[in-house]
C-alpha atoms as a PDB file:
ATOM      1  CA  UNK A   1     -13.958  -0.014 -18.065  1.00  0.00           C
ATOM      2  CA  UNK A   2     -16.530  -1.361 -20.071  1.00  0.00           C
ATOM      3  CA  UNK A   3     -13.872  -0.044 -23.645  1.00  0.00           C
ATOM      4  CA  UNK A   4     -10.535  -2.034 -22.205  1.00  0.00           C
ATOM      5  CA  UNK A   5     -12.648  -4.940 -21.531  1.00  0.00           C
ATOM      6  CA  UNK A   6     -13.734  -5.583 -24.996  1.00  0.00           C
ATOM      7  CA  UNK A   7     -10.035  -4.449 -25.983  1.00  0.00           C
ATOM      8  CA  UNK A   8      -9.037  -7.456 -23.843  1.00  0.00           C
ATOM      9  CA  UNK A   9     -11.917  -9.845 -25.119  1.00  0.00           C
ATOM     10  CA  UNK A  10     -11.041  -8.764 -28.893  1.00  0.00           C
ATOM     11  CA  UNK A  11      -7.165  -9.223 -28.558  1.00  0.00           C
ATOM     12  CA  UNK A  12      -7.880 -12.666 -26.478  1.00  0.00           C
ATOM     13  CA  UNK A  13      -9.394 -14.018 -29.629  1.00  0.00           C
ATOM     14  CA  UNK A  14      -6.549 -12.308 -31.953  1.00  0.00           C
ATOM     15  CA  UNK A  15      -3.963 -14.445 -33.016  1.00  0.00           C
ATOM     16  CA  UNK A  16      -1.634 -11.544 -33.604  1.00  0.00           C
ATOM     17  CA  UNK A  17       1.288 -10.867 -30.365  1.00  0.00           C
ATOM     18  CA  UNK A  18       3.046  -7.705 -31.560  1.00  0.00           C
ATOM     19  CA  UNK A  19       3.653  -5.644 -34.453  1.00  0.00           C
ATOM     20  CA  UNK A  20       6.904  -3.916 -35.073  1.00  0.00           C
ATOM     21  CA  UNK A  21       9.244  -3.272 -37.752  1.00  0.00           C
ATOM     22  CA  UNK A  22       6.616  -3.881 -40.422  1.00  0.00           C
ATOM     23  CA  UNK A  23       5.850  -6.909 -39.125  1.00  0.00           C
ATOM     24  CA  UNK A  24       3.268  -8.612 -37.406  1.00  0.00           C
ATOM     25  CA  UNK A  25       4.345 -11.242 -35.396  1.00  0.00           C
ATOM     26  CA  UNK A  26       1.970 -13.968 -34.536  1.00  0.00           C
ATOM     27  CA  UNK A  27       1.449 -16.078 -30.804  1.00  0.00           C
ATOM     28  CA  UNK A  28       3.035 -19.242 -32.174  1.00  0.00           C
ATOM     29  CA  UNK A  29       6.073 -17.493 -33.415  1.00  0.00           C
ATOM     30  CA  UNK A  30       5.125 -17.062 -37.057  1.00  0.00           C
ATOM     31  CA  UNK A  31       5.490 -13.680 -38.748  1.00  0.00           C
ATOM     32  CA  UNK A  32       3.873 -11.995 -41.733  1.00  0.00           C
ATOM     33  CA  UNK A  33       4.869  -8.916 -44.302  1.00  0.00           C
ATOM     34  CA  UNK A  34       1.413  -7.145 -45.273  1.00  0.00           C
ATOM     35  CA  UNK A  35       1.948  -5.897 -49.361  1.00  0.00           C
ATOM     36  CA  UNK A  36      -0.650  -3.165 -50.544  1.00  0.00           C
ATOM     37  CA  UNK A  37      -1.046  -3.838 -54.272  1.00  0.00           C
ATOM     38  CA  UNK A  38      -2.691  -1.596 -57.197  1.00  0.00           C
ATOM     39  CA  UNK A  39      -5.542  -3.404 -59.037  1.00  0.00           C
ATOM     40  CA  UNK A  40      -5.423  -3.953 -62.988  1.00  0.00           C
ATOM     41  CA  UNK A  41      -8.465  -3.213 -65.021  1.00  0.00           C
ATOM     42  CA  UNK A  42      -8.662  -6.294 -66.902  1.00  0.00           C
ATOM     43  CA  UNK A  43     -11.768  -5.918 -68.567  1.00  0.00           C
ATOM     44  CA  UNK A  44     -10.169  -2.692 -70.716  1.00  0.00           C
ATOM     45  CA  UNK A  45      -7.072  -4.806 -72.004  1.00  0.00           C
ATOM     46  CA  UNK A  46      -6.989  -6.380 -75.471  1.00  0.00           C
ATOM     47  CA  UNK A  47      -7.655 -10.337 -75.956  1.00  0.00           C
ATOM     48  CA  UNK A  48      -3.751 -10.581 -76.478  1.00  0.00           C
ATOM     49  CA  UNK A  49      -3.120  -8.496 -73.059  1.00  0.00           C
ATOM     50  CA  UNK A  50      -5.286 -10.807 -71.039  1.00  0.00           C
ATOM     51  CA  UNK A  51      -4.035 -13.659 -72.335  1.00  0.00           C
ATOM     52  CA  UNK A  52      -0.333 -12.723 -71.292  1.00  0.00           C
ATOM     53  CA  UNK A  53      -1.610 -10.965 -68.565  1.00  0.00           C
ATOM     54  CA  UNK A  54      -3.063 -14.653 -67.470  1.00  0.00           C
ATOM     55  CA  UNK A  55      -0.065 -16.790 -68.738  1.00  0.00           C
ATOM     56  CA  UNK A  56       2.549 -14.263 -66.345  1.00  0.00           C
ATOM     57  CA  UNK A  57       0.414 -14.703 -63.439  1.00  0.00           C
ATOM     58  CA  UNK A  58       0.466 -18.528 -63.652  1.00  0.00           C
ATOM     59  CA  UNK A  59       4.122 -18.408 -64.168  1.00  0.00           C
ATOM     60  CA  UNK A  60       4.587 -16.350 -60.853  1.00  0.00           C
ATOM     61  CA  UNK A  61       2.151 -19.102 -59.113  1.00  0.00           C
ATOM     62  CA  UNK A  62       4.132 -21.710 -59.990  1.00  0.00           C
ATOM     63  CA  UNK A  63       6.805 -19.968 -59.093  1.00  0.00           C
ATOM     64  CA  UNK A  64       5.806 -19.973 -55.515  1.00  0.00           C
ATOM     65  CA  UNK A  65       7.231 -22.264 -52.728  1.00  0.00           C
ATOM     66  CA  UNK A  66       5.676 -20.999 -49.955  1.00  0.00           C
ATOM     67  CA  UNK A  67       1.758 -19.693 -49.657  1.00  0.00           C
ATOM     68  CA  UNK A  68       0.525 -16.500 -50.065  1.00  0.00           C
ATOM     69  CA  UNK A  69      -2.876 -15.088 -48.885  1.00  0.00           C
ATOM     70  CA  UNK A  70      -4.423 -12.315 -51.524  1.00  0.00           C
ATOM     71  CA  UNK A  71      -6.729 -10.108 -49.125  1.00  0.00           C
ATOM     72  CA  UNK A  72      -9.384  -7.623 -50.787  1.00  0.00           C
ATOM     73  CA  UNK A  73     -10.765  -4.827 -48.165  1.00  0.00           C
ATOM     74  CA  UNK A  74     -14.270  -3.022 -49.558  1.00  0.00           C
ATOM     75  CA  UNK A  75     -15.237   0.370 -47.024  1.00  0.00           C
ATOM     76  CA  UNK A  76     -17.541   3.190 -47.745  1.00  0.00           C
ATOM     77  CA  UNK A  77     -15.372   6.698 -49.372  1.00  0.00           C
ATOM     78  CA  UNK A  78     -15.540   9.479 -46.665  1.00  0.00           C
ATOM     79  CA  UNK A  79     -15.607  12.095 -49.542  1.00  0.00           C
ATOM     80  CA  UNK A  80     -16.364  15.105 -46.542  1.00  0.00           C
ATOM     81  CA  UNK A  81     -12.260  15.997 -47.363  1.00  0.00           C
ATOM     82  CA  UNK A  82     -12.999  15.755 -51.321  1.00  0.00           C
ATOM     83  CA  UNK A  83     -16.223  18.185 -50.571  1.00  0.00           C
ATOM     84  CA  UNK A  84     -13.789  20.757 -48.053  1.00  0.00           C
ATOM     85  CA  UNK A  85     -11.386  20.591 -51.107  1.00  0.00           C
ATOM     86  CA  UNK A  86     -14.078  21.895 -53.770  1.00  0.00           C
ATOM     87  CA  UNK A  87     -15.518  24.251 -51.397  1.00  0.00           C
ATOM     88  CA  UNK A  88     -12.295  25.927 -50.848  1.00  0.00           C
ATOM     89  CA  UNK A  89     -11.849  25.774 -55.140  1.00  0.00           C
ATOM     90  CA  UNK A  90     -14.908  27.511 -55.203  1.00  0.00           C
ATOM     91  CA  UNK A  91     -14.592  30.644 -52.475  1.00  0.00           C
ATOM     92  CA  UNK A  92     -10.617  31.025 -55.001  1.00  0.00           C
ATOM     93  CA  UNK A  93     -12.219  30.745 -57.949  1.00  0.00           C
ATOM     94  CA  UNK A  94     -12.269  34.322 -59.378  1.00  0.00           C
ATOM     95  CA  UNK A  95     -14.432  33.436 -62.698  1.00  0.00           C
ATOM     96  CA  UNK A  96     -18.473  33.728 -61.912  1.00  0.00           C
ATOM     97  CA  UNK A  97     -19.357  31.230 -64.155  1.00  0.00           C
ATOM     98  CA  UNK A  98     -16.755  28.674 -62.827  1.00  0.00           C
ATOM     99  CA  UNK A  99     -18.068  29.160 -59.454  1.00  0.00           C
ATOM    100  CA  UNK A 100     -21.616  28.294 -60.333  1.00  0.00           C
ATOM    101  CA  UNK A 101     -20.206  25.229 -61.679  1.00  0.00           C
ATOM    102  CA  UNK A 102     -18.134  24.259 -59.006  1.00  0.00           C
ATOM    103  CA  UNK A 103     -20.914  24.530 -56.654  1.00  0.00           C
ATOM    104  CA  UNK A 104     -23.352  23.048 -59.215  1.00  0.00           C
ATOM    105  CA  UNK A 105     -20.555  19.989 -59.417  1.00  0.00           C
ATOM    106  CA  UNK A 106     -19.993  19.977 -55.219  1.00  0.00           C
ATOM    107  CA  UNK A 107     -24.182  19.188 -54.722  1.00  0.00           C
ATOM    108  CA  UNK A 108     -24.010  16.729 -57.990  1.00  0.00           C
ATOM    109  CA  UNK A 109     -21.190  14.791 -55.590  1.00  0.00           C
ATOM    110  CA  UNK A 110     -23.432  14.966 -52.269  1.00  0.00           C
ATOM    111  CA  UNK A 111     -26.186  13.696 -54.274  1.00  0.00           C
ATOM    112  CA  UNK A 112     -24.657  11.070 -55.882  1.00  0.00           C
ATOM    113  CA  UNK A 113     -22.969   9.962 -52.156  1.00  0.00           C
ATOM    114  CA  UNK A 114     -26.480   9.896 -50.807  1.00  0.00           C
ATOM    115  CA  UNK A 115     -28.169   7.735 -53.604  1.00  0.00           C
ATOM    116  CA  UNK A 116     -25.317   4.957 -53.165  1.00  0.00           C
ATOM    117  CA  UNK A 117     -22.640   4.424 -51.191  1.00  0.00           C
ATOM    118  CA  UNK A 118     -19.179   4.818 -52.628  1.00  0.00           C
ATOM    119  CA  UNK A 119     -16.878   2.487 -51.687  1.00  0.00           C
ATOM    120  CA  UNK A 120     -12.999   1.812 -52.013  1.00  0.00           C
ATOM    121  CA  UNK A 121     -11.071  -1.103 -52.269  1.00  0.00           C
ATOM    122  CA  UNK A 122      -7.729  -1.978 -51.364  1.00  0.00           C
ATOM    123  CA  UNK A 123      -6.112  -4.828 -52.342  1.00  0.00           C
ATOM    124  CA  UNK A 124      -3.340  -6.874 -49.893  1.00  0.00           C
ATOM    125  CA  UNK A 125      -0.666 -10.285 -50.653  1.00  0.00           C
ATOM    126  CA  UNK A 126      -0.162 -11.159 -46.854  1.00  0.00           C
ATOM    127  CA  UNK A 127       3.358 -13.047 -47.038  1.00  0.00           C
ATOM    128  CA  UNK A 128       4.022 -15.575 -44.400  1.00  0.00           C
ATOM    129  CA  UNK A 129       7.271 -17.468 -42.761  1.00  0.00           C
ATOM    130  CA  UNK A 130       7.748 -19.189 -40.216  1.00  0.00           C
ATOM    131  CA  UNK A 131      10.496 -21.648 -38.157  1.00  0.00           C
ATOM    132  CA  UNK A 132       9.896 -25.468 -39.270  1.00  0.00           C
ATOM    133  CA  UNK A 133       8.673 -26.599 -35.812  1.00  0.00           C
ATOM    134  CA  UNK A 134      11.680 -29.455 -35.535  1.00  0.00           C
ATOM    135  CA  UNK A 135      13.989 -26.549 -35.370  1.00  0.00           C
ATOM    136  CA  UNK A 136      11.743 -24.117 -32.913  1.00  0.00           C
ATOM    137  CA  UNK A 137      11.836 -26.776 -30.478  1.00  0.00           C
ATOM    138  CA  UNK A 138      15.739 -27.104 -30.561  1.00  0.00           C
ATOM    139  CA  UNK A 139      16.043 -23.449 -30.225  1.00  0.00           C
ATOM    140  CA  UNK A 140      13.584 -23.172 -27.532  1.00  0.00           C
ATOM    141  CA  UNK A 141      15.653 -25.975 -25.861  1.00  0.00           C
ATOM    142  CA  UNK A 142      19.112 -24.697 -26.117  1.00  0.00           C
ATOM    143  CA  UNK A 143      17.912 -21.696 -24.464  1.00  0.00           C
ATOM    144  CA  UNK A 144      15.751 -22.584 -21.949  1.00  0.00           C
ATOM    145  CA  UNK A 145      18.597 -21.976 -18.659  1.00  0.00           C
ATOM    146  CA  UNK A 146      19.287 -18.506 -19.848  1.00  0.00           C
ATOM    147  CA  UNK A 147      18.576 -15.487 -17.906  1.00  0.00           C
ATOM    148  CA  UNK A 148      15.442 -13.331 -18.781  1.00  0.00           C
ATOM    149  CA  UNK A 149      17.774 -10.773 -20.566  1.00  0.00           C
ATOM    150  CA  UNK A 150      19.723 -13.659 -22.246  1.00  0.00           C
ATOM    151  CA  UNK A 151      16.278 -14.661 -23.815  1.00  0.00           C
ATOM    152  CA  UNK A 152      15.230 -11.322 -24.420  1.00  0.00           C
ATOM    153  CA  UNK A 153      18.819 -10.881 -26.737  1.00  0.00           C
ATOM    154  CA  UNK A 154      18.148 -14.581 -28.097  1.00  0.00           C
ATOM    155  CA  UNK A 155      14.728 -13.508 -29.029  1.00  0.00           C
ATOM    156  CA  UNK A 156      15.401 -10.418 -30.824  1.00  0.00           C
ATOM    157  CA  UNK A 157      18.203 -12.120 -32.812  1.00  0.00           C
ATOM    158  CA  UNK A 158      16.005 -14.729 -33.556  1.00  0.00           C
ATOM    159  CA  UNK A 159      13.247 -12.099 -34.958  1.00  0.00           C
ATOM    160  CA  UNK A 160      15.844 -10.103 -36.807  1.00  0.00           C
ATOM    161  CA  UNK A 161      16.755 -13.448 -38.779  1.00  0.00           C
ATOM    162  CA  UNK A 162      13.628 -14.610 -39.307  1.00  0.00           C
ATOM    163  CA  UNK A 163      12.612 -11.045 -40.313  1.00  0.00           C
ATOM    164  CA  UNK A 164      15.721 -11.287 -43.169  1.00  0.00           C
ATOM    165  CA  UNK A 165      14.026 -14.555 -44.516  1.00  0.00           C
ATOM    166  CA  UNK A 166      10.412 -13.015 -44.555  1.00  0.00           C
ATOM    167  CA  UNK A 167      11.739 -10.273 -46.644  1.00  0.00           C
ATOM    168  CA  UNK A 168      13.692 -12.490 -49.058  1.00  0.00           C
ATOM    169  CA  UNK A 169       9.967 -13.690 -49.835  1.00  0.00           C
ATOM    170  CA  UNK A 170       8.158 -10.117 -50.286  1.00  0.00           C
ATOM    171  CA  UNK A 171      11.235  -9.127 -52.524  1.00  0.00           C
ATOM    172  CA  UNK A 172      10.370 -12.099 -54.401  1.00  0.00           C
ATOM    173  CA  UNK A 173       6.712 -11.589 -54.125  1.00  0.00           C
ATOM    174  CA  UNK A 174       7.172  -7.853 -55.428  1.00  0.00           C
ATOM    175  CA  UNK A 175       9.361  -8.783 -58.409  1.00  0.00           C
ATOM    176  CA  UNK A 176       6.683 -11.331 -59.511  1.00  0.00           C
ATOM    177  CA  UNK A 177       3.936  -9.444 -59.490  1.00  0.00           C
ATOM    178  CA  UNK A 178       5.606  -6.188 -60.569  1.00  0.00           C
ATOM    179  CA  UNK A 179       6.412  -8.573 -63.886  1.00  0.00           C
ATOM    180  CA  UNK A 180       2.043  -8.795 -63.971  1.00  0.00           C
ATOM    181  CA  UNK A 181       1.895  -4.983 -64.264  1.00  0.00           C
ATOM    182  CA  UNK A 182       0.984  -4.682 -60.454  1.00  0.00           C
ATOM    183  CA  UNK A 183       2.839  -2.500 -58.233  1.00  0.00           C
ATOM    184  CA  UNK A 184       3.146  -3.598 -54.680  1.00  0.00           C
ATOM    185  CA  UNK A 185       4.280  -1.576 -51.399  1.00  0.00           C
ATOM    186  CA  UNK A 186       4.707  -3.189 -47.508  1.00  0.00           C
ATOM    187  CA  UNK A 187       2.920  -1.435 -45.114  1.00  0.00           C
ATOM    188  CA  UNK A 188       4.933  -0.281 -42.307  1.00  0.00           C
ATOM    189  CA  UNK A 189       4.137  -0.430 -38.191  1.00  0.00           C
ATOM    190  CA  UNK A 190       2.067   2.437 -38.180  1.00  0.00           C
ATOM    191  CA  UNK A 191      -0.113   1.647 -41.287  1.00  0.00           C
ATOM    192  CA  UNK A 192      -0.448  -2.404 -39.971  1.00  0.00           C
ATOM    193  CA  UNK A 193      -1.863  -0.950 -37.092  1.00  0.00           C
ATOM    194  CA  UNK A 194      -3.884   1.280 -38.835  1.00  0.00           C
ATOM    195  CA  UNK A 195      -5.051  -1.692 -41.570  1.00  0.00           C
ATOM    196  CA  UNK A 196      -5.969  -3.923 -38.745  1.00  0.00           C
ATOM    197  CA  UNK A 197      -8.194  -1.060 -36.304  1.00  0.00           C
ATOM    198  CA  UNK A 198      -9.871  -0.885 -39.587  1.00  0.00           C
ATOM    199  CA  UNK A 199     -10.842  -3.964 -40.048  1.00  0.00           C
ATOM    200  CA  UNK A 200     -12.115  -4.456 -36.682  1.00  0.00           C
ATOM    201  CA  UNK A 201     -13.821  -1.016 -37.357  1.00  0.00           C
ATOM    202  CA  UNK A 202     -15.355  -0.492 -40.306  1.00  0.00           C
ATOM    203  CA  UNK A 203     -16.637   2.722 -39.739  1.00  0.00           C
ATOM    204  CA  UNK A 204     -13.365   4.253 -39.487  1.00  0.00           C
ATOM    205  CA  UNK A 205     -12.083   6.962 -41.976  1.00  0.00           C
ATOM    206  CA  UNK A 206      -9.120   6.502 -44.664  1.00  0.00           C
ATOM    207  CA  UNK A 207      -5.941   7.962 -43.603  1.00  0.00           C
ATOM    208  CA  UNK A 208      -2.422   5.824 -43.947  1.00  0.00           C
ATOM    209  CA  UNK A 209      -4.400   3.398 -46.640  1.00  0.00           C
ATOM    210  CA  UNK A 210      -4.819   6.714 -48.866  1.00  0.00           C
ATOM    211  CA  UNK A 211      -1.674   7.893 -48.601  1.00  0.00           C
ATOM    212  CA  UNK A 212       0.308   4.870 -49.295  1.00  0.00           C
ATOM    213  CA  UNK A 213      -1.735   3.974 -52.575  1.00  0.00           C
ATOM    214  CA  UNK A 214      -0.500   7.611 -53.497  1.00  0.00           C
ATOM    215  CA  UNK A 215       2.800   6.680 -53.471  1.00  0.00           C
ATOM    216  CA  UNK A 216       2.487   3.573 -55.695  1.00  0.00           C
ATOM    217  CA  UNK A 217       0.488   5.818 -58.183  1.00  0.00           C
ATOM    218  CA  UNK A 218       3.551   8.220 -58.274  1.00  0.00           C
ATOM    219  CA  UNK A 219       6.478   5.183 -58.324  1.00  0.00           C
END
């Protein structure tokens, strides 16, 4: 009892309705596209490469008609499946030596997890859109004498086109920043979901998150 009622006090205060389709829709009618991005390492590139690196990414700025939020997430590593991994190296590995050191390496890991905490970062471009409020109320309007299912049909159609115009924006959003050097992937239902538990509970171990920054590694 005492779990669905701070379920229910926590999604009182959330401004977030639904999330379907790989997108979260909001209580006022808004919706938003969640982009996972890969990270450059700046600090490596050459005078020249920052400099252009700089130049492109106030180009794609000013580029912008619409506001974007840029979203960095910072957890502790849960490296107990890294450890399982080496473990099961280890009890293969058929050379003596490179079993000491595979061992030797395993307890080097837990040590260094246990003097600080390793943490990952993720990196997000949260793309909004939303109905100017002029036209909402029009729609809102027109509709108002139509059955329950009527509304339900207008609704969906309404989501559907609004979805169409969110996505014109991430395609633009993932073209500019794919001109930085920064590779970009939406998350889908089940990894919003996933993102947002997270947040709410930071203790909670990498799964989805993992996976998807696999796949921009590999594209």
């Amino acid at each position: 009892m005492l779990q669905k009622l701070s379920a229910a006090t926590i999604q009182k205060h959330l401004e977030i309705k639904e999330i379907k389709d790989g997108t979260i829709i909001l209580k006022n009618g808004a919706i938003r596209a969640i982009l996972m991005a890969s990270s450059i390492n700046f600090s490596l590139k050459s005078t020249a490469e920052q400099d252009a690196i700089i130049y492109k990414y106030q180009e794609f700025l000013n580029s912008l008609d619409f506001s974007v939020q840029i979203m960095v997430s910072s957890r502790k590593f849960d490296i107990g499946p890294y450890i399982e991994m080496l473990k099961f190296k280890e009890k293969e590995q058929e050379n003596e030596l490179l079993r000491i050191q595979t061992a030797e390496y395993i307890d080097f890991i837990k040590g260094l997890n246990e003097i600080g905490n390793i943490m990952t970062e993720s990196f997000y471009v949260v793309v909004p859109f939303a109905l100017p409020q002029i036209k909402k109320t029009l729609v809102n309007k027109l509709f108002s004498g139509f059955s329950s299912s009527a509304k339900t049909a207008v609704k969906e159609q309404e989501f559907q086109e609004l979805k169409n115009q969110l996505w014109q924006r991430v395609e633009f959003i993932v073209s500019g920043l794919r001109g930085i050097g920064i590779k970009t992937a939406p998350l889908n239902t089940e990894e919003l979901i996933e993102l947002f538990y997270k947040l709410y509970n930071p203790s909670a171990k990498e799964s989805l998150e993992l996976e998807k920054a696999k796949e921009m590694r590999m594209q």
